[in-house]
C-alpha atoms as a PDB file:
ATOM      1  CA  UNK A   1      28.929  -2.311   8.604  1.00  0.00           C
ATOM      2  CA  UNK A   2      31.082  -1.391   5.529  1.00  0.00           C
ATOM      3  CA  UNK A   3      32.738   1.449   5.264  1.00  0.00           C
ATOM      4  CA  UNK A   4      29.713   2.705   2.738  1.00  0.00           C
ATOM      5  CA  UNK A   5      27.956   2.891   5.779  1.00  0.00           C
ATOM      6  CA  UNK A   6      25.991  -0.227   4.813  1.00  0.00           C
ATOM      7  CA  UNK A   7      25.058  -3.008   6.889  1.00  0.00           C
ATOM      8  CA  UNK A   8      26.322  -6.851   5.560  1.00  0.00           C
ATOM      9  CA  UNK A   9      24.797  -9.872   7.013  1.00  0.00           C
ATOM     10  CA  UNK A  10      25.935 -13.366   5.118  1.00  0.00           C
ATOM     11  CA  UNK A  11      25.252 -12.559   1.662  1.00  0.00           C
ATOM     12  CA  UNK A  12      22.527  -9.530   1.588  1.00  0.00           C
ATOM     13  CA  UNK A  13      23.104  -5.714   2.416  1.00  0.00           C
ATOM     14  CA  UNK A  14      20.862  -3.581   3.677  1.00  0.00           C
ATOM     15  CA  UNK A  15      21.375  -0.227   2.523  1.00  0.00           C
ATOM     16  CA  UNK A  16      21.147   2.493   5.603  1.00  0.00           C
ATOM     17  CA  UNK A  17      20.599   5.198   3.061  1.00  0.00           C
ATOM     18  CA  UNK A  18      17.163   4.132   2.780  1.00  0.00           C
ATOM     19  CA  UNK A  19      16.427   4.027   6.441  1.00  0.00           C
ATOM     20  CA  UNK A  20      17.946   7.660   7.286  1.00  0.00           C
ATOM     21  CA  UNK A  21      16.040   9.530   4.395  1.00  0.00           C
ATOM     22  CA  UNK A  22      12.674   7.415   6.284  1.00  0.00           C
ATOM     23  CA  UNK A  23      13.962   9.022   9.814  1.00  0.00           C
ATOM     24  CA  UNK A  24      14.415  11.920   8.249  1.00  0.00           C
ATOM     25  CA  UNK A  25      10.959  12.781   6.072  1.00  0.00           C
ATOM     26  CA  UNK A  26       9.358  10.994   9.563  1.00  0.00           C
ATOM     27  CA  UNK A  27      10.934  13.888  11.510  1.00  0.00           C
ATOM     28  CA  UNK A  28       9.744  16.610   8.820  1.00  0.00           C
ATOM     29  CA  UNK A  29       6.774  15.454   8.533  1.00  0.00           C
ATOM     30  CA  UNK A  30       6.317  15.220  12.217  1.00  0.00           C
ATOM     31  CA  UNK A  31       7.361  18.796  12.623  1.00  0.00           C
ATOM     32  CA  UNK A  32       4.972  19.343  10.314  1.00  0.00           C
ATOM     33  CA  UNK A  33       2.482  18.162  11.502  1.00  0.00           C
ATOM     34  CA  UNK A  34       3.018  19.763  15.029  1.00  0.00           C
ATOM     35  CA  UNK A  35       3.198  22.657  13.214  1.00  0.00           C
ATOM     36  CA  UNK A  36       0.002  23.075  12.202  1.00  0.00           C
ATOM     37  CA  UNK A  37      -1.744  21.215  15.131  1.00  0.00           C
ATOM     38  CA  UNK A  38      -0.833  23.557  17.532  1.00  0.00           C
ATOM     39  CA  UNK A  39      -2.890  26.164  16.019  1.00  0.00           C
ATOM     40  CA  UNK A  40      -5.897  23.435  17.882  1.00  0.00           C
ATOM     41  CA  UNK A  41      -4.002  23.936  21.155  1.00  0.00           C
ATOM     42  CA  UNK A  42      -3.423  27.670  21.467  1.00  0.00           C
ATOM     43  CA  UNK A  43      -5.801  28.148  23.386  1.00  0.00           C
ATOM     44  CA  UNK A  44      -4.246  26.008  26.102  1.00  0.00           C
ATOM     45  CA  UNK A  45      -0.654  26.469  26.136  1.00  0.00           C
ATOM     46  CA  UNK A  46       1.844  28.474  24.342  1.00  0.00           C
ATOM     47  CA  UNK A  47       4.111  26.888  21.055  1.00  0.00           C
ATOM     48  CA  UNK A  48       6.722  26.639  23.010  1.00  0.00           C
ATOM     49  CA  UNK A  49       5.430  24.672  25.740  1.00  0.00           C
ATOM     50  CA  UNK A  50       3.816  22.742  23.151  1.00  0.00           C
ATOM     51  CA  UNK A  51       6.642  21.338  21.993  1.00  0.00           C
ATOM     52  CA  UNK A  52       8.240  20.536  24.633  1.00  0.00           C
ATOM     53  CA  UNK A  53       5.282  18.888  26.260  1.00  0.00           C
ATOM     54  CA  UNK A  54       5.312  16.543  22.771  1.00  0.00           C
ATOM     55  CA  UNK A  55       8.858  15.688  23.481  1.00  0.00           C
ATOM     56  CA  UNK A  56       8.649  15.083  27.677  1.00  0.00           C
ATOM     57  CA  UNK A  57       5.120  13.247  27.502  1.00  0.00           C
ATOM     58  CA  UNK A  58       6.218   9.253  27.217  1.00  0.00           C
ATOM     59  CA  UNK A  59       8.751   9.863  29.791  1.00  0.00           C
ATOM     60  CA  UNK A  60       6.572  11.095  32.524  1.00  0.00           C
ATOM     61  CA  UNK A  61       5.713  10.767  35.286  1.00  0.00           C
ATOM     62  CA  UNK A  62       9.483  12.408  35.817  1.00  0.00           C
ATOM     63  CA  UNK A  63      11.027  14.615  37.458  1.00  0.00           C
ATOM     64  CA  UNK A  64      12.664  17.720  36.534  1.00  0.00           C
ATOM     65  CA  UNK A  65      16.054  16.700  35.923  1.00  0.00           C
ATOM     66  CA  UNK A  66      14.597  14.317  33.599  1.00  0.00           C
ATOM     67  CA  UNK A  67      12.643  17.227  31.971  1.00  0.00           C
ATOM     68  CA  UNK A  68      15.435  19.062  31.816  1.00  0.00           C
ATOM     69  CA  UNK A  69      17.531  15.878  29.562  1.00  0.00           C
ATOM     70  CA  UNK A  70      14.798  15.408  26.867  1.00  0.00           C
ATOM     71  CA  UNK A  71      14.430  19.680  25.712  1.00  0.00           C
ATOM     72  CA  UNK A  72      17.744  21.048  27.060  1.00  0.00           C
ATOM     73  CA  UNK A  73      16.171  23.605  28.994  1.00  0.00           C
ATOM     74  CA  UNK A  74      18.160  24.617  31.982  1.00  0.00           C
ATOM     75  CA  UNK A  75      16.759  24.090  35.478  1.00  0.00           C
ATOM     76  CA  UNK A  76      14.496  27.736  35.322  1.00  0.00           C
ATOM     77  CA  UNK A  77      13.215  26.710  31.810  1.00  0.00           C
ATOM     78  CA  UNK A  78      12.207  23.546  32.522  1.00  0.00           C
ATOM     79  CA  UNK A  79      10.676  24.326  36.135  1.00  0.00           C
ATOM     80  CA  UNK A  80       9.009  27.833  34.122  1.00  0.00           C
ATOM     81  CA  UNK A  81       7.761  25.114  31.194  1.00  0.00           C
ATOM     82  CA  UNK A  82       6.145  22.813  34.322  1.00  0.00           C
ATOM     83  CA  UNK A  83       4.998  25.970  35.788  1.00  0.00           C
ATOM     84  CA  UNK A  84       2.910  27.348  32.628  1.00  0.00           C
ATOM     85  CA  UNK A  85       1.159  23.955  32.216  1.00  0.00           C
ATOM     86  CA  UNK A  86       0.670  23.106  35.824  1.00  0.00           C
ATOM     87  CA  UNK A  87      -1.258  26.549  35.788  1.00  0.00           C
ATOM     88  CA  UNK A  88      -3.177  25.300  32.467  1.00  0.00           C
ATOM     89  CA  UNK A  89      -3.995  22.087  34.170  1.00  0.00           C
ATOM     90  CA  UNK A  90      -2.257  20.036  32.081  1.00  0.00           C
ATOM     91  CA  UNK A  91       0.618  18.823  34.549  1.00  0.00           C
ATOM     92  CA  UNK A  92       0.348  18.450  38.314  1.00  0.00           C
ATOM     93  CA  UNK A  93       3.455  18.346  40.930  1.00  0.00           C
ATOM     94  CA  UNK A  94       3.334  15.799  43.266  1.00  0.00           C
ATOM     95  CA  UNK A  95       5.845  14.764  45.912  1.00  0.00           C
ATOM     96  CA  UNK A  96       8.068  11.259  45.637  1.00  0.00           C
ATOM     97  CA  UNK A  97       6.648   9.311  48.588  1.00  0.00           C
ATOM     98  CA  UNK A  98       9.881   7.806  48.624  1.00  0.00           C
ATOM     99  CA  UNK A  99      11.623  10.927  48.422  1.00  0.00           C
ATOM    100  CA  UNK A 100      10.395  13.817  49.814  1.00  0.00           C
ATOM    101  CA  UNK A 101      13.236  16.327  48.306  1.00  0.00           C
ATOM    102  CA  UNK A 102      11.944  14.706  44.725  1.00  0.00           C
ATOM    103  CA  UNK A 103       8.983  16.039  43.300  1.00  0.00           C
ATOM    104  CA  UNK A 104       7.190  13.957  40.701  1.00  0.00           C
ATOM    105  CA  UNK A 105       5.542  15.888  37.425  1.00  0.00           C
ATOM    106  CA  UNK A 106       2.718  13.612  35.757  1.00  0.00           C
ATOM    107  CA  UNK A 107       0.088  14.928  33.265  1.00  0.00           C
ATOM    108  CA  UNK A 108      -3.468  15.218  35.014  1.00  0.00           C
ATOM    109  CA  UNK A 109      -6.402  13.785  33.977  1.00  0.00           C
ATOM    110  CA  UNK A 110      -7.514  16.881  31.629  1.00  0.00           C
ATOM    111  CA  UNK A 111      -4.280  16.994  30.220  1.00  0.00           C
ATOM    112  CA  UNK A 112      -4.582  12.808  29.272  1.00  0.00           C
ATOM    113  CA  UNK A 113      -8.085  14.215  27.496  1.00  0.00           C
ATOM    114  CA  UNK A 114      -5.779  17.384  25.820  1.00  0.00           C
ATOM    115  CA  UNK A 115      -2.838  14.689  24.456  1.00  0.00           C
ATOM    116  CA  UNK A 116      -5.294  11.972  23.453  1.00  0.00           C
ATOM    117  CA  UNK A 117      -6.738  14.671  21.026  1.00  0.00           C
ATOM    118  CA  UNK A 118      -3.570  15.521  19.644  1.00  0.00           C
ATOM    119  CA  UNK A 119      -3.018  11.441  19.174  1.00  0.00           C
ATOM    120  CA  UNK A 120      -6.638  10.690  17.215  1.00  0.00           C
ATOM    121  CA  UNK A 121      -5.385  13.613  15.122  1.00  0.00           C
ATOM    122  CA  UNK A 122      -2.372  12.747  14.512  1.00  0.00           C
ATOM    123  CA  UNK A 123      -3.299   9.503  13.905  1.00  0.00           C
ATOM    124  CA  UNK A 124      -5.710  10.256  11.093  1.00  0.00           C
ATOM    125  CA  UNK A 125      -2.471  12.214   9.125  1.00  0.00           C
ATOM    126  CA  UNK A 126      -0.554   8.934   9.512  1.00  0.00           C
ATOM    127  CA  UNK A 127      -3.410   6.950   8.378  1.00  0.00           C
ATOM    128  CA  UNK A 128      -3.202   9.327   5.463  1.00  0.00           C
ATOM    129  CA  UNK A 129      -0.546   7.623   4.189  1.00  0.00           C
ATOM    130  CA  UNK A 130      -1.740   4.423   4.412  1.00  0.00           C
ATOM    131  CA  UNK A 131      -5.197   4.680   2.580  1.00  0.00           C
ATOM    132  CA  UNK A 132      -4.234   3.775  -1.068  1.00  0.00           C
ATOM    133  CA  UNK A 133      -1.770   0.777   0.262  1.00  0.00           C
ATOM    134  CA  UNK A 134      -3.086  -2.905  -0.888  1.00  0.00           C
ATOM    135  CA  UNK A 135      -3.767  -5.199   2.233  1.00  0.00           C
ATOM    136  CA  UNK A 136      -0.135  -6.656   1.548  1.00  0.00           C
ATOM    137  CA  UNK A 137       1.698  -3.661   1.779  1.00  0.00           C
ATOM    138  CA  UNK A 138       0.242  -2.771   4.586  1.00  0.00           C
ATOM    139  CA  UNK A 139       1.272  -6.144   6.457  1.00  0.00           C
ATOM    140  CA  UNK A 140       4.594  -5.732   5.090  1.00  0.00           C
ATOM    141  CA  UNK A 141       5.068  -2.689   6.822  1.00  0.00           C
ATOM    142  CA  UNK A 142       3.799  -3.325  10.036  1.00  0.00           C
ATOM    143  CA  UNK A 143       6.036  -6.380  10.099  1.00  0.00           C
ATOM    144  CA  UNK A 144       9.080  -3.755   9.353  1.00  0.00           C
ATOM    145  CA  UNK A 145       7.852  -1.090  11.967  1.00  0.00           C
ATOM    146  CA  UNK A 146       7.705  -3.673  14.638  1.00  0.00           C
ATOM    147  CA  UNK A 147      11.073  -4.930  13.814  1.00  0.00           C
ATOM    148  CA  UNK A 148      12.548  -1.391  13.881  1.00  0.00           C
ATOM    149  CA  UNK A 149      10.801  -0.962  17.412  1.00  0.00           C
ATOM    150  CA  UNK A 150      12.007  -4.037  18.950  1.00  0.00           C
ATOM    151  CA  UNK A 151      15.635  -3.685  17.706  1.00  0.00           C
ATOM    152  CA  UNK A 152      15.175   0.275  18.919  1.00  0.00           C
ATOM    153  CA  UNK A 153      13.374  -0.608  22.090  1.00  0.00           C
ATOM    154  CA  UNK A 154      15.912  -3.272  22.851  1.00  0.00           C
ATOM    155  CA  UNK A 155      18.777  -0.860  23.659  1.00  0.00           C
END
C-alpha cells in the first residue's frame, strides 16, 4: 500500500478509491432498499426490529451476547429486540444442550418463509442492475465478486 492509499503489486496498482465509493453506493443503496421494503414487513415487526433482524440473521443461530456485538444494543435491547420477534414468531429461544445457562436464538420456520421474501425481493433490485449488462460483463463481474468474497471471507 502507498501512502495514496493505493495498493502496488509488481508493476500494476489497483486504485482503492474505486473499491470504497462501490462499498459505499452498496451500503446506500442497501439502506435503501431496506428502506422501502419494510413498508412489506410492517405488519410483522416494527422498523426497528427490522433492521436489526437484517443485520443479526447470517450469524444465527446465536446467542445474545452475540446479538448484542452485531447492533450495539445493550443486554435489555437486544433481549427486548429477541423478545418482540419471538412474540411475532419470527425467532424462537431454545436452550444450549451443552450449556444449559446458554440459551440459543434461531429464526423459526415462519420466520425462514418471512426472510426468504425479503431475499427474492431483494434479489430482483440487484438483478436490476444487471439487466442491460452484455453476457461478458456480467462474467467479469462475477469473477470480481467472488474474488472480493474469498479474500473477505478468508479473514
Amino acid at each position: 500500500m502507498n501512502s495514496d492509499g493505493d495498493c502496488e503489486r509488481g508493476t500494476f496498482q489497483v486504485d482503492v478509491s474505486v473499491f470504497k465509493k462501490m462499498v459505499r453506493m452498496l451500503e446506500l443503496k442497501r439502506r435503501q432498499f431496506f428502506e422501502s421494503d419494510w413498508k412489506n414487513c410492517s405488519r410483522i415487526i416494527p422498523r426497528a426490529q427490522f433492521n436489526h433482524l437484517m443485520l443479526v440473521r447470517f450469524s444465527m443461530p446465536c446467542n445474545l451476547g452475540t446479538i448484542m456485538g452485531i447492533t450495539g444494543l445493550t443486554s435489555a435491547g437486544a433481549s427486548l429486540f429477541v423478545d418482540k420477534l419471538v412474540n411475532a414468531g419470527v425467532l424462537k429461544r431454545e436452550e444450549d444442550p451443552d450449556d444449559r445457562r446458554n440459551i440459543v436464538i434461531s429464526v423459526t420456520d415462519e420466520g425462514q418463509k418471512f426472510l426468504k421474501e425479503i431475499d427474492d425481493r431483494l434479489d430482483d433490485f440487484i438483478y436490476s442492475y444487471f439487466a442491460e449488462c452484455t453476457d461478458d460483463e456480467l462474467k467479469i463481474i462475477d469473477g470480481a465478486m467472488r474474488i472480493v468474497c474469498s479474500k473477505v471471507d478468508a479473514e
